[in-house]
C-alpha atoms as a PDB file:
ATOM      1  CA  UNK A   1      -9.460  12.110  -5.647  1.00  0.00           C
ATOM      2  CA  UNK A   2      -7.483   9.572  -7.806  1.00  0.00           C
ATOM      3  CA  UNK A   3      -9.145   6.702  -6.201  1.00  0.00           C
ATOM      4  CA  UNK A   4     -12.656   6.461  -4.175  1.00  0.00           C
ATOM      5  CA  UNK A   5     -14.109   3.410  -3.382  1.00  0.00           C
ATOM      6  CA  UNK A   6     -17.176   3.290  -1.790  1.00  0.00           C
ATOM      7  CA  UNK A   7     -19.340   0.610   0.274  1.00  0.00           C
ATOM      8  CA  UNK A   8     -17.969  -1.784  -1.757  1.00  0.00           C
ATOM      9  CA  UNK A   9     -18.239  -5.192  -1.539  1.00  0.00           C
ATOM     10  CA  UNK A  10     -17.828  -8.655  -3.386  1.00  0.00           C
ATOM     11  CA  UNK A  11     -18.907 -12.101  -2.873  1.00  0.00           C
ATOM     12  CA  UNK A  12     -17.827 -14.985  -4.619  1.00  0.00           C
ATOM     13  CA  UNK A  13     -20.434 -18.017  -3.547  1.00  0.00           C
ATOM     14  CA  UNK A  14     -20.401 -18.451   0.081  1.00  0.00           C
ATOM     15  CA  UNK A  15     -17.038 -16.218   0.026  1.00  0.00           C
ATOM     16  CA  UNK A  16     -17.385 -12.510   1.077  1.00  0.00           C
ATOM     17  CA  UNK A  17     -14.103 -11.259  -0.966  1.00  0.00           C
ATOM     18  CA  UNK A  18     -14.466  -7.848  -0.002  1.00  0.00           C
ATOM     19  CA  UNK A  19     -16.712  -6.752   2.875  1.00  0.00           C
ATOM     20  CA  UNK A  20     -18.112  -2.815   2.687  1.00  0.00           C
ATOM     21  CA  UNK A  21     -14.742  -1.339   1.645  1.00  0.00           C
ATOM     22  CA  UNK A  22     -14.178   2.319   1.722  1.00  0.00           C
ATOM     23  CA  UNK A  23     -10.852   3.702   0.354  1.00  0.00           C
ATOM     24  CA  UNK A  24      -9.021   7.147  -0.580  1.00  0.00           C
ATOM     25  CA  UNK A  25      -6.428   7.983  -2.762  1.00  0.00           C
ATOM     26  CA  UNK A  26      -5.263  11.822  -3.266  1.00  0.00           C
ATOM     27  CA  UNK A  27      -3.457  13.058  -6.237  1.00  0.00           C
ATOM     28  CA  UNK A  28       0.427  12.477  -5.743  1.00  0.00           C
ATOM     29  CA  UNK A  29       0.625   9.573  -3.163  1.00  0.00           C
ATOM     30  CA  UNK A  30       2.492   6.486  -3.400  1.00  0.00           C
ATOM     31  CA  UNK A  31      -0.764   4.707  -1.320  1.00  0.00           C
ATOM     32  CA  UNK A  32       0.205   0.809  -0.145  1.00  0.00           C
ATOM     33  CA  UNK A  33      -2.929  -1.946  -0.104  1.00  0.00           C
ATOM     34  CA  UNK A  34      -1.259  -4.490   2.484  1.00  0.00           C
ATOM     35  CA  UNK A  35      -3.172  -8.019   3.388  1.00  0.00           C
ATOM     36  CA  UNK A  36      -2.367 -11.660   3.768  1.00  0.00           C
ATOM     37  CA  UNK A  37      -3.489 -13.794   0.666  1.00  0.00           C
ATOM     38  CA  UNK A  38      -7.352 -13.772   0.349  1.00  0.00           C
ATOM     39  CA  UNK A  39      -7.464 -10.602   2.250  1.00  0.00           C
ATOM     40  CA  UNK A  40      -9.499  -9.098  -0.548  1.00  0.00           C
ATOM     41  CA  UNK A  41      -6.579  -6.569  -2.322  1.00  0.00           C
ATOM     42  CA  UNK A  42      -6.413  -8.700  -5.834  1.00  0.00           C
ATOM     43  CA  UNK A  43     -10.316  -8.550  -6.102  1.00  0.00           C
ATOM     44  CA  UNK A  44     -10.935  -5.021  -5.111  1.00  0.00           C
ATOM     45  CA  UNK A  45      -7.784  -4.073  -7.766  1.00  0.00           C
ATOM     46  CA  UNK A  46      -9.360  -5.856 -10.404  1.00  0.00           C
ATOM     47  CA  UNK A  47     -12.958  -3.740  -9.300  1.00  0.00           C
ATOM     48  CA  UNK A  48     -10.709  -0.560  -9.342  1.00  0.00           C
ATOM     49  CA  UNK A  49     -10.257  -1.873 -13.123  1.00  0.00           C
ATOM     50  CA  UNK A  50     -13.341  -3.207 -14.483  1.00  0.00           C
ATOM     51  CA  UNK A  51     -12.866  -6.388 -14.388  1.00  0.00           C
ATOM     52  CA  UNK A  52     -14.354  -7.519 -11.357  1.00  0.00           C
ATOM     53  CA  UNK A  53     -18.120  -6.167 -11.413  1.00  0.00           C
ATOM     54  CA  UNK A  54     -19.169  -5.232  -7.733  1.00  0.00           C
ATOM     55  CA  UNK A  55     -22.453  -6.907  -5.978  1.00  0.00           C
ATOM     56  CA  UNK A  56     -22.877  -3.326  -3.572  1.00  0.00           C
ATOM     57  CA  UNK A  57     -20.721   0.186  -3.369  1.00  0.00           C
ATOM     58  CA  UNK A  58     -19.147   2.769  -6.048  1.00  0.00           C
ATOM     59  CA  UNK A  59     -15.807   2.672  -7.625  1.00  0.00           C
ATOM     60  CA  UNK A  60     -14.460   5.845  -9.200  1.00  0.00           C
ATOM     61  CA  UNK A  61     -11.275   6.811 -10.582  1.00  0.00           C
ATOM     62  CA  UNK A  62     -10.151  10.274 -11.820  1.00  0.00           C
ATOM     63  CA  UNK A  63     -13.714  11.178 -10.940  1.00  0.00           C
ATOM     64  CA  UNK A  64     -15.497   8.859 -13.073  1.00  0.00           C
ATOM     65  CA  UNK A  65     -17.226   5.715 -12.379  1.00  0.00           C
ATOM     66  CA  UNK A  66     -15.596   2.871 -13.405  1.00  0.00           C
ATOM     67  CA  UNK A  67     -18.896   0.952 -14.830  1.00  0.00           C
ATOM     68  CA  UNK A  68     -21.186   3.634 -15.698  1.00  0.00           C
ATOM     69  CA  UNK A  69     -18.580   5.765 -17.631  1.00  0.00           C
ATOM     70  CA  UNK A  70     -15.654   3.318 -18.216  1.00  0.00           C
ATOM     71  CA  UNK A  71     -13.640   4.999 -20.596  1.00  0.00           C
ATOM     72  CA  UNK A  72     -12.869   8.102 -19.206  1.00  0.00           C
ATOM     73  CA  UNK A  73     -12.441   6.428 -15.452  1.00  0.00           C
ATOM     74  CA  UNK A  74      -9.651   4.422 -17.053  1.00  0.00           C
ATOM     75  CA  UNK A  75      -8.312   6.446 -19.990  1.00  0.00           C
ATOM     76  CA  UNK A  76      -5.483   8.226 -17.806  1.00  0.00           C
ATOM     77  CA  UNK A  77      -4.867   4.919 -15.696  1.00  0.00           C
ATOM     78  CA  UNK A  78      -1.768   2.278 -16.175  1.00  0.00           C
ATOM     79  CA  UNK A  79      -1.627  -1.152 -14.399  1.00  0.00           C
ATOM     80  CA  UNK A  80       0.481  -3.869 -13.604  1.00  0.00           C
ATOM     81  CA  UNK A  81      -2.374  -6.397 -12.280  1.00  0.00           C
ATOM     82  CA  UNK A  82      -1.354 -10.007 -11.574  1.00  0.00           C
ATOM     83  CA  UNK A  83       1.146 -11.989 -14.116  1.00  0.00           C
ATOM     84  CA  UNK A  84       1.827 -10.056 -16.886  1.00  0.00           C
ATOM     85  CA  UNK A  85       1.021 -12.231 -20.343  1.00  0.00           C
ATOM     86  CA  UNK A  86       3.404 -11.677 -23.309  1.00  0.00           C
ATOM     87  CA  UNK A  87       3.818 -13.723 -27.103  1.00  0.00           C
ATOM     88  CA  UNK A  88       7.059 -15.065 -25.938  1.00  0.00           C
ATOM     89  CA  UNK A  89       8.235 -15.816 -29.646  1.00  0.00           C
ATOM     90  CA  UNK A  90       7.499 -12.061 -30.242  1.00  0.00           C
ATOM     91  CA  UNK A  91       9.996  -9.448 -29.256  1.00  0.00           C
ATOM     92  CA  UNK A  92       9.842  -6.581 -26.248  1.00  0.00           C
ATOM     93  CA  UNK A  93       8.968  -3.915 -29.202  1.00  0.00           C
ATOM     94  CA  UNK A  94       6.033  -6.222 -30.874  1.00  0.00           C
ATOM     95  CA  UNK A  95       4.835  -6.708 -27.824  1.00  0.00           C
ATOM     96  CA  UNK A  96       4.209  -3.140 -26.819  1.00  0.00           C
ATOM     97  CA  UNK A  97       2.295  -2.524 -30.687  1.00  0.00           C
ATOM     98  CA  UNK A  98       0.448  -5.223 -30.379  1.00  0.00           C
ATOM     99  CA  UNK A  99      -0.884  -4.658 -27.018  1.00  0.00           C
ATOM    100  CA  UNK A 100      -1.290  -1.040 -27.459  1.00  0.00           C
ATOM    101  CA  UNK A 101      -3.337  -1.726 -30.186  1.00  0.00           C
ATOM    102  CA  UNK A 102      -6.116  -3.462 -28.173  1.00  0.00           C
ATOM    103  CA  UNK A 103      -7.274   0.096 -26.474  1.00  0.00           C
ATOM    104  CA  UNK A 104      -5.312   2.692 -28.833  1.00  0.00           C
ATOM    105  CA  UNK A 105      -2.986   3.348 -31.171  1.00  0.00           C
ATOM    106  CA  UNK A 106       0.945   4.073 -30.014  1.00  0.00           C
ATOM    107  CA  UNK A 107       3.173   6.222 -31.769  1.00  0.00           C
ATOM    108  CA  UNK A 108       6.614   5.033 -32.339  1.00  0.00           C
ATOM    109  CA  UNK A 109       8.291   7.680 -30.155  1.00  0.00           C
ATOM    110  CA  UNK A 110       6.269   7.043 -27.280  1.00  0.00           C
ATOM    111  CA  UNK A 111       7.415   3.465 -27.553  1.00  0.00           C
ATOM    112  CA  UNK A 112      10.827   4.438 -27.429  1.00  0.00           C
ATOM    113  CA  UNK A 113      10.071   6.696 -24.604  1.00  0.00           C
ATOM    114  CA  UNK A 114       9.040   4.100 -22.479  1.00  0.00           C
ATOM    115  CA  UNK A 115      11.546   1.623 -23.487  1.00  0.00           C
ATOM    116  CA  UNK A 116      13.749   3.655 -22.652  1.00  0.00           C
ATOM    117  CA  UNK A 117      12.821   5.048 -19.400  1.00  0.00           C
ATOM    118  CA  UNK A 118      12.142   1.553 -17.921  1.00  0.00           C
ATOM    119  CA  UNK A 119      15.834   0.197 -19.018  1.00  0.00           C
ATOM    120  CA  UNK A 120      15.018  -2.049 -21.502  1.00  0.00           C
ATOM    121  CA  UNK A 121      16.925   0.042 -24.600  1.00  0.00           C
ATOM    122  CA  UNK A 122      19.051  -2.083 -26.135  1.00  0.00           C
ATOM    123  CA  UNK A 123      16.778  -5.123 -25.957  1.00  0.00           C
ATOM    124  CA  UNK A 124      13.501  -4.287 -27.053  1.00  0.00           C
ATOM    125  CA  UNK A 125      14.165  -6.041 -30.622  1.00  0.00           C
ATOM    126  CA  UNK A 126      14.983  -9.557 -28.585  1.00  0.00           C
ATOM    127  CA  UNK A 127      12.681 -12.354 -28.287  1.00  0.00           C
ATOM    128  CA  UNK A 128      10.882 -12.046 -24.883  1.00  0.00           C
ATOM    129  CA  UNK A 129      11.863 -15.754 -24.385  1.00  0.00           C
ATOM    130  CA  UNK A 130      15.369 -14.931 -23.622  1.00  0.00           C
ATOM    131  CA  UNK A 131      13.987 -11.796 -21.201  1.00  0.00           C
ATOM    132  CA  UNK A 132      14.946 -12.743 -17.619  1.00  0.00           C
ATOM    133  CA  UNK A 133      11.870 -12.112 -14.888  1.00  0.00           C
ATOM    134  CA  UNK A 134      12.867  -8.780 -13.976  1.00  0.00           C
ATOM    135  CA  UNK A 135      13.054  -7.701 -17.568  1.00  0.00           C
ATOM    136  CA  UNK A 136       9.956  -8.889 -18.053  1.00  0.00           C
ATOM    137  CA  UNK A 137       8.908  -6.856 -15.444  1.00  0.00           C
ATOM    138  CA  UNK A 138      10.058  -3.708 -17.122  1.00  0.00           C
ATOM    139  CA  UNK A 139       8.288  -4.785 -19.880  1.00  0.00           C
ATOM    140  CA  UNK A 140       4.805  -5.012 -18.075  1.00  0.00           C
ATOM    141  CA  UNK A 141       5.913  -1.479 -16.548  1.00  0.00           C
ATOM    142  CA  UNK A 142       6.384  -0.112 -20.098  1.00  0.00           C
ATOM    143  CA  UNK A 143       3.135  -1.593 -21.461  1.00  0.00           C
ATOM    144  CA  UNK A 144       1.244   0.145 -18.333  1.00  0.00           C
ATOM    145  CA  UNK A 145       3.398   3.213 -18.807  1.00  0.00           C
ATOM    146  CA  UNK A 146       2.104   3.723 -22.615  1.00  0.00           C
ATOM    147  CA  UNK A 147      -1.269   5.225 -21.997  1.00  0.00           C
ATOM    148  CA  UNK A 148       0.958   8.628 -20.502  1.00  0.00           C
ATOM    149  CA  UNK A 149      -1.133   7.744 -16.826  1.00  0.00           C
ATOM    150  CA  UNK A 150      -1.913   9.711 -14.117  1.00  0.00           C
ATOM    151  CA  UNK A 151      -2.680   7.141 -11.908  1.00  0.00           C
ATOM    152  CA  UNK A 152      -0.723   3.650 -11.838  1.00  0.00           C
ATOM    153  CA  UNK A 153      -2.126   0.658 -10.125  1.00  0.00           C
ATOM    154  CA  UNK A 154       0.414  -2.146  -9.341  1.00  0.00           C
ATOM    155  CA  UNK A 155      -0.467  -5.465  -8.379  1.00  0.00           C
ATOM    156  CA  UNK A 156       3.192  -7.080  -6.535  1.00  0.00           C
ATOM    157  CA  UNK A 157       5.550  -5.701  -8.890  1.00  0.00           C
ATOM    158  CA  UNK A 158       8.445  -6.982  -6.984  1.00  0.00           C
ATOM    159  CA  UNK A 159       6.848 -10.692  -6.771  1.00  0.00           C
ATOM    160  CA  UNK A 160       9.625 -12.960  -7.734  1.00  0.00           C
ATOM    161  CA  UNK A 161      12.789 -10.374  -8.371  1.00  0.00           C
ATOM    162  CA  UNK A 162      16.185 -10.939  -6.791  1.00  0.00           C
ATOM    163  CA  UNK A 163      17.270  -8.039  -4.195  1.00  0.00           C
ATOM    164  CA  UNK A 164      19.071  -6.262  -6.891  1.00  0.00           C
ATOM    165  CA  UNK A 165      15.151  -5.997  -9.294  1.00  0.00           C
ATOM    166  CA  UNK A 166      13.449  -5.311  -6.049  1.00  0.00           C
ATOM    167  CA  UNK A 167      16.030  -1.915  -5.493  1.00  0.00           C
ATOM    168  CA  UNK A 168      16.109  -1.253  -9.312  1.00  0.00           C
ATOM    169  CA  UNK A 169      11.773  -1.522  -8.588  1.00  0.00           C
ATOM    170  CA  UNK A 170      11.845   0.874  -5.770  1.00  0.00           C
ATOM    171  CA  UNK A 171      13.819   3.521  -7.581  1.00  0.00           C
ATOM    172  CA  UNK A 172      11.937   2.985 -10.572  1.00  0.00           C
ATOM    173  CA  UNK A 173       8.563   3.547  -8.690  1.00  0.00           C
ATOM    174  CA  UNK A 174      10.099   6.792  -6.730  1.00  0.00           C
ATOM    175  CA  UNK A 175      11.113   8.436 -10.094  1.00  0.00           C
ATOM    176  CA  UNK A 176       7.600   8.109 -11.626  1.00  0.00           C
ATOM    177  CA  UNK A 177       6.085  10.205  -8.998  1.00  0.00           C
ATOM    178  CA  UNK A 178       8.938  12.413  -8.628  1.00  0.00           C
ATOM    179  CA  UNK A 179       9.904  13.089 -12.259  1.00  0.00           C
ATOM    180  CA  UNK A 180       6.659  11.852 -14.276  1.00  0.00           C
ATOM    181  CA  UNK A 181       4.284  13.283 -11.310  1.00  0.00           C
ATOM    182  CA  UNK A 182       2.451  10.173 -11.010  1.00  0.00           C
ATOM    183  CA  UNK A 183       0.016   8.474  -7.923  1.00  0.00           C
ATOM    184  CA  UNK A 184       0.574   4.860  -7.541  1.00  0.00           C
ATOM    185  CA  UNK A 185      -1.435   2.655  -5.621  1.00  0.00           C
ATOM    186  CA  UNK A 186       0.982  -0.399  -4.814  1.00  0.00           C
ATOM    187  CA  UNK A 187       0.054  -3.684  -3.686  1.00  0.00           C
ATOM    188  CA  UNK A 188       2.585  -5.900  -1.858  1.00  0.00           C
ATOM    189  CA  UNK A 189       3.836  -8.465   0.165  1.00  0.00           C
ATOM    190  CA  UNK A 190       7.004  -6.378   0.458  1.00  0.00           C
ATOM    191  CA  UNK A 191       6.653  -4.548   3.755  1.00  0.00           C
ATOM    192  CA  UNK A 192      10.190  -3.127   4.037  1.00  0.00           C
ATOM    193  CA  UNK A 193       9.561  -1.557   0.537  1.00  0.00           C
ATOM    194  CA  UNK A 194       6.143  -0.660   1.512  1.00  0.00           C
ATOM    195  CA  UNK A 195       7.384   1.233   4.519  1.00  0.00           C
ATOM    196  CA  UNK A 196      10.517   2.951   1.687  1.00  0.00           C
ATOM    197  CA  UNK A 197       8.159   4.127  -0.717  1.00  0.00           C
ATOM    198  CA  UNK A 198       4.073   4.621   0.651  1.00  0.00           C
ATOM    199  CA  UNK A 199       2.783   8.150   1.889  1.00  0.00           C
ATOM    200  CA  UNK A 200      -0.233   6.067   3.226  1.00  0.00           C
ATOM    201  CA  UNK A 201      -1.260   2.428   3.867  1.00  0.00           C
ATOM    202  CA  UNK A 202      -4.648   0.373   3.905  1.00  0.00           C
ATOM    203  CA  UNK A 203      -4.552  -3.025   5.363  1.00  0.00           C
ATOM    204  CA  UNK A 204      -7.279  -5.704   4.794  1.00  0.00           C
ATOM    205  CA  UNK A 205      -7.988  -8.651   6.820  1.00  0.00           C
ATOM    206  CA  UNK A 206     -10.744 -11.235   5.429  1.00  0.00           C
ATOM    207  CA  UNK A 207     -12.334  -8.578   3.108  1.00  0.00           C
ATOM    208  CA  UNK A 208     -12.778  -5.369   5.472  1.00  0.00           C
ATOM    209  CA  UNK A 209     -10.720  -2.896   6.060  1.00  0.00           C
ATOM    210  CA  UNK A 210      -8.627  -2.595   9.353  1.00  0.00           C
ATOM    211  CA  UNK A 211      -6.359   0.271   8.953  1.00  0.00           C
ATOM    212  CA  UNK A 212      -6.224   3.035   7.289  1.00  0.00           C
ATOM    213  CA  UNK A 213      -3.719   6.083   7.769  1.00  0.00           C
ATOM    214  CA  UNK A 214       0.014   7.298   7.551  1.00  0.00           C
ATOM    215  CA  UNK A 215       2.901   5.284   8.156  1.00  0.00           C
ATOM    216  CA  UNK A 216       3.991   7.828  11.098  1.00  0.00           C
ATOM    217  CA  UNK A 217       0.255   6.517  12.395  1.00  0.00           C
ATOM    218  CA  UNK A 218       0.991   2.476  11.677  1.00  0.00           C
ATOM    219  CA  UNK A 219       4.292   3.150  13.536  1.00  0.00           C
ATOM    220  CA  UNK A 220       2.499   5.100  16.457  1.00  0.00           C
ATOM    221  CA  UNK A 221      -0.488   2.962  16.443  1.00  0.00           C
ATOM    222  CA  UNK A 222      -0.760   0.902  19.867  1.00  0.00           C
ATOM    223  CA  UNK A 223       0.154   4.237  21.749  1.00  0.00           C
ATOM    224  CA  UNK A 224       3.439   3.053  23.015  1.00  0.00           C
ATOM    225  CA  UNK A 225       5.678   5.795  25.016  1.00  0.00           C
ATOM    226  CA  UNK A 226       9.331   5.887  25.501  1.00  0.00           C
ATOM    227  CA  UNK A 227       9.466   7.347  29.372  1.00  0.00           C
ATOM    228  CA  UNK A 228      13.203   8.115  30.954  1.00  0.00           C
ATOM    229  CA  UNK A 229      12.434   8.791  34.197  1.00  0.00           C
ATOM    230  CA  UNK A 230      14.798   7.912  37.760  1.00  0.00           C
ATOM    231  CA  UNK A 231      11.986   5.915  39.142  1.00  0.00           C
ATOM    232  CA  UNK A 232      10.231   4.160  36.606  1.00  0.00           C
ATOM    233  CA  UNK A 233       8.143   2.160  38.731  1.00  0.00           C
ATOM    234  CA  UNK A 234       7.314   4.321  40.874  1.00  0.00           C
ATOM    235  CA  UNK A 235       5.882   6.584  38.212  1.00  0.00           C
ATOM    236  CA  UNK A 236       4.129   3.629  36.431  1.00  0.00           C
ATOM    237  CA  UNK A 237       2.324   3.038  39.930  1.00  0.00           C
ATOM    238  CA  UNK A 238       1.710   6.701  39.501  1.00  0.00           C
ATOM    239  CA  UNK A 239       0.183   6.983  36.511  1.00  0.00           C
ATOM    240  CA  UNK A 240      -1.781   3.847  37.034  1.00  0.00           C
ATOM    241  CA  UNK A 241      -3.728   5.078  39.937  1.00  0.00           C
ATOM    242  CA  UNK A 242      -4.108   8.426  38.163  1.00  0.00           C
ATOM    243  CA  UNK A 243      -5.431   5.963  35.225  1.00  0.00           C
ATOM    244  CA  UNK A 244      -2.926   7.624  32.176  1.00  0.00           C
ATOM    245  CA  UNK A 245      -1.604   4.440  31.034  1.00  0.00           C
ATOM    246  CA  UNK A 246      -3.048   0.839  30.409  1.00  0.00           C
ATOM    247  CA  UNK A 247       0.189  -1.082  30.563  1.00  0.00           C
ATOM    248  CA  UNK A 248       3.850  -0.762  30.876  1.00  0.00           C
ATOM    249  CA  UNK A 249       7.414  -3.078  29.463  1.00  0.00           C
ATOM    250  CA  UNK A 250      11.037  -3.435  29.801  1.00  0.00           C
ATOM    251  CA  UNK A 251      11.195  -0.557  32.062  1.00  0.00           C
ATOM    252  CA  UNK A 252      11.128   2.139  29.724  1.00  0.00           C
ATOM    253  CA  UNK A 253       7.837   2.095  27.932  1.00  0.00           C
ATOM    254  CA  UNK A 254       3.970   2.750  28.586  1.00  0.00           C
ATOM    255  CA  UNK A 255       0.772   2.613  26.859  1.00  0.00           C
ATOM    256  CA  UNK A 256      -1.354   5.574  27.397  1.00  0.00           C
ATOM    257  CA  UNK A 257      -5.167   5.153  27.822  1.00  0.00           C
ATOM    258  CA  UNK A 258      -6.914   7.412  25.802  1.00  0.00           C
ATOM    259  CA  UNK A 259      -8.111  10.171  25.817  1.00  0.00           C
ATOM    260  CA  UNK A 260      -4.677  10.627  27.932  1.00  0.00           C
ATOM    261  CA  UNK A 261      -1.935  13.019  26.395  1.00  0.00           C
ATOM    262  CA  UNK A 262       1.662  12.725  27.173  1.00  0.00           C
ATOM    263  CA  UNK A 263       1.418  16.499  28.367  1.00  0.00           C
ATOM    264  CA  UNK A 264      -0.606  15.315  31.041  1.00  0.00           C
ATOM    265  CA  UNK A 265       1.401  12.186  32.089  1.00  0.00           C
ATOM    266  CA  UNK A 266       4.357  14.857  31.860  1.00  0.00           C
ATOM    267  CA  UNK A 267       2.985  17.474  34.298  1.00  0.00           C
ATOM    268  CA  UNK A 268       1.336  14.523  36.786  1.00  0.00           C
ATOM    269  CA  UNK A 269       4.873  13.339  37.591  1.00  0.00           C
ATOM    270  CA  UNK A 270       6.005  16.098  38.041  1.00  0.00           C
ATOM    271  CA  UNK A 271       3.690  17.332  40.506  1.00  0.00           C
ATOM    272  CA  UNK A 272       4.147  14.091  41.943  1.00  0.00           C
ATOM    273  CA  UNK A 273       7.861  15.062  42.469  1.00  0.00           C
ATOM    274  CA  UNK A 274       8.756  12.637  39.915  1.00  0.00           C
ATOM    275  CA  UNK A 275      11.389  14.099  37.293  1.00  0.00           C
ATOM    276  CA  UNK A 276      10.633  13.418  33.379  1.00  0.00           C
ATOM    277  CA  UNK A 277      14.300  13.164  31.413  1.00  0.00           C
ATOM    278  CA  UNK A 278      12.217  11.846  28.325  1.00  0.00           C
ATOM    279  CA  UNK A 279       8.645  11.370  26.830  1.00  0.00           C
ATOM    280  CA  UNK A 280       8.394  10.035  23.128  1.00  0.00           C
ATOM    281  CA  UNK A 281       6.163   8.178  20.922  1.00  0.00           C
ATOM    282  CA  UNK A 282       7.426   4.986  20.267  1.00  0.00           C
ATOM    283  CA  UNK A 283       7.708   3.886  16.335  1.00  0.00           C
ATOM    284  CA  UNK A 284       7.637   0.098  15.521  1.00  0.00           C
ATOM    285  CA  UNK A 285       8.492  -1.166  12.480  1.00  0.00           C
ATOM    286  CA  UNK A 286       5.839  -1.343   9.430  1.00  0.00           C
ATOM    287  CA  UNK A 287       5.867  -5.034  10.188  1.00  0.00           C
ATOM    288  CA  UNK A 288       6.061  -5.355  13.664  1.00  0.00           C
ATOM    289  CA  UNK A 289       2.505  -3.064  13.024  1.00  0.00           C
ATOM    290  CA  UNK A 290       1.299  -5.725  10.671  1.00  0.00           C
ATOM    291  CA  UNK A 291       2.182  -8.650  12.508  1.00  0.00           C
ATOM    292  CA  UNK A 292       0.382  -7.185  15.499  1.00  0.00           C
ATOM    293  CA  UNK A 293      -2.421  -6.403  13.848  1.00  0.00           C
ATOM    294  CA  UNK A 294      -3.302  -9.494  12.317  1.00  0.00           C
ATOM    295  CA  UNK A 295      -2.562 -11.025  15.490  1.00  0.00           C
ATOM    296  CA  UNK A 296      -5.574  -8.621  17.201  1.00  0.00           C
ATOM    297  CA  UNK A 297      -7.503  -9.115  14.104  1.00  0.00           C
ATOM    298  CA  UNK A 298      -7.423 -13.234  14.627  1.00  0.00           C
ATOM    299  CA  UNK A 299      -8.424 -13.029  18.245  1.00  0.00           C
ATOM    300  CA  UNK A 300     -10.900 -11.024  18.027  1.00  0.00           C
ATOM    301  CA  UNK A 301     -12.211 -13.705  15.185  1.00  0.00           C
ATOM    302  CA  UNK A 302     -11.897 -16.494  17.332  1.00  0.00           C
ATOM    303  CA  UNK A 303     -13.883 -14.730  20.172  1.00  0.00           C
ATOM    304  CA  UNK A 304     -16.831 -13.568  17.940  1.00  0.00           C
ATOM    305  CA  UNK A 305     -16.978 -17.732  16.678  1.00  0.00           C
END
């Protein structure tokens, strides 16, 4: 595993920040971290890299624990983690030696190599006074991208670009797992970018996790069915009594209730006399998931107070 966190938690005075947080990241996924602000994702990134010091649980990366054996947990690990600080009278190239220097030294061709790859050849001799914000951001991308990573850890990379930086951003994070081989774990606000580029998602609400799967499984998850049938109502009154389905809408959709399969609701009708034209998982959107499940997550909050 790339990432493991495990039990983790963090309190800040009366503030439980992150609330017995378990998390897994495989080699070769593009994994999202998705939560309102305060949800916990800044605090357990910065625990991911040492610089938020857990009160409970065990964070590893690459196999190594990040406090116990520090070095080699983040040797192979690049990061983009909140707003990027740079010596503005300094130019794109200083910048990189400079900061570089802090863990170890750069050679001059891997500075050109990332310069280059992140689009910023041509202009790494200007003052990054006169960068423009998505610039900079391909300069923070370089500076994470000098270690040669395996594992890349950004913290809302496409906070603040126009539509255009947020595409260039997307293709730019696709490339360095497809040509580079890289595992990202992305945090955003961004959920139509999220839903472009993640394998898998997390979603925290107040600290704990509340989700954790594929996006096929966000999309699925409220077990919504897409049924074509002539009599619709007369097979929701079917399946009702037979007790397959919690709820129907709009005359084309029902919720199964577990441990219910669509194969089943198929072959009741049927032997019911009722002909099935269609059966089909419905898929929302990534944020008509999230939306939904904050919503849950609320009510459920102002029940238990």
């Amino acid at each position: 595993m790339m990432i493991e966190l495990g039990g983790v938690c963090k309190r800040f005075g009366r503030r439980q920040a992150v609330d017995g947080l378990d998390l897994s990241v495989p080699a070769g996924e593009i994994f999202g971290l998705l939560g309102h602000n305060g949800a916990g994702k800044s605090t357990a990134i910065g625990m991911m890299l040492g610089q938020v010091w857990p009160d409970a649980g065990q964070v590893r990366l690459l196999g190594h624990d990040v406090f116990s054996d520090r070095y080699r947990a983040l040797e192979k690990v690049g990061a983009i983690f909140e707003t990027p600080a740079f010596y503005d009278y300094l130019s794109g190239w200083r910048n990189l030696e400079i900061l570089s220097s802090f863990s170890a030294p750069t050679p001059r061709q891997r500075i050109y190599e990332v310069i280059e790859w992140v689009g910023l050849k041509g202009r790494e001799h200007h003052l990054v006074r006169t960068y423009s914000h998505g610039m900079r951001t391909r300069l923070a991308l370089a500076q994470a991208l000098l270690p040669n990573p395996s594992l890349l850890i950004l913290d809302e990379p496409g906070d603040g670009l126009d539509p255009e930086g947020i595409h260039e951003m997307r293709h730019t994070i696709l490339r360095l797992r497809r040509e580079l081989g890289l595992t990202l774990l992305l945090s955003s606000h961004l959920l139509s970018e999220v839903e472009q580029l993640c394998t898998r998602i997390a979603v925290l609400h107040q600290g704990r996790k509340v989700f954790e799967g594929s996006l096929k499984e966000a999309r699925e998850h409220g077990g919504w069915w897409r049924l074509r049938t002539p009599d619709f109502n007369r097979a929701v009154a079917v399946l009702r009594e037979a007790g397959f389905i919690h709820d129907a809408r709009d005359g084309e959709a029902v919720r199964l209730a577990p441990p219910a399969t669509s194969d089943q609701v198929v072959r009741h009708l049927v032997n019911a006399g009722i002909a099935v034209c269609e059966i089909a998982p419905e898929e929302r959107s990534l944020e008509n998931f999230y939306l939904a499940l904050m919503h849950r997550e609320r009510a459920a909050g102002a029940k238990a107070d």
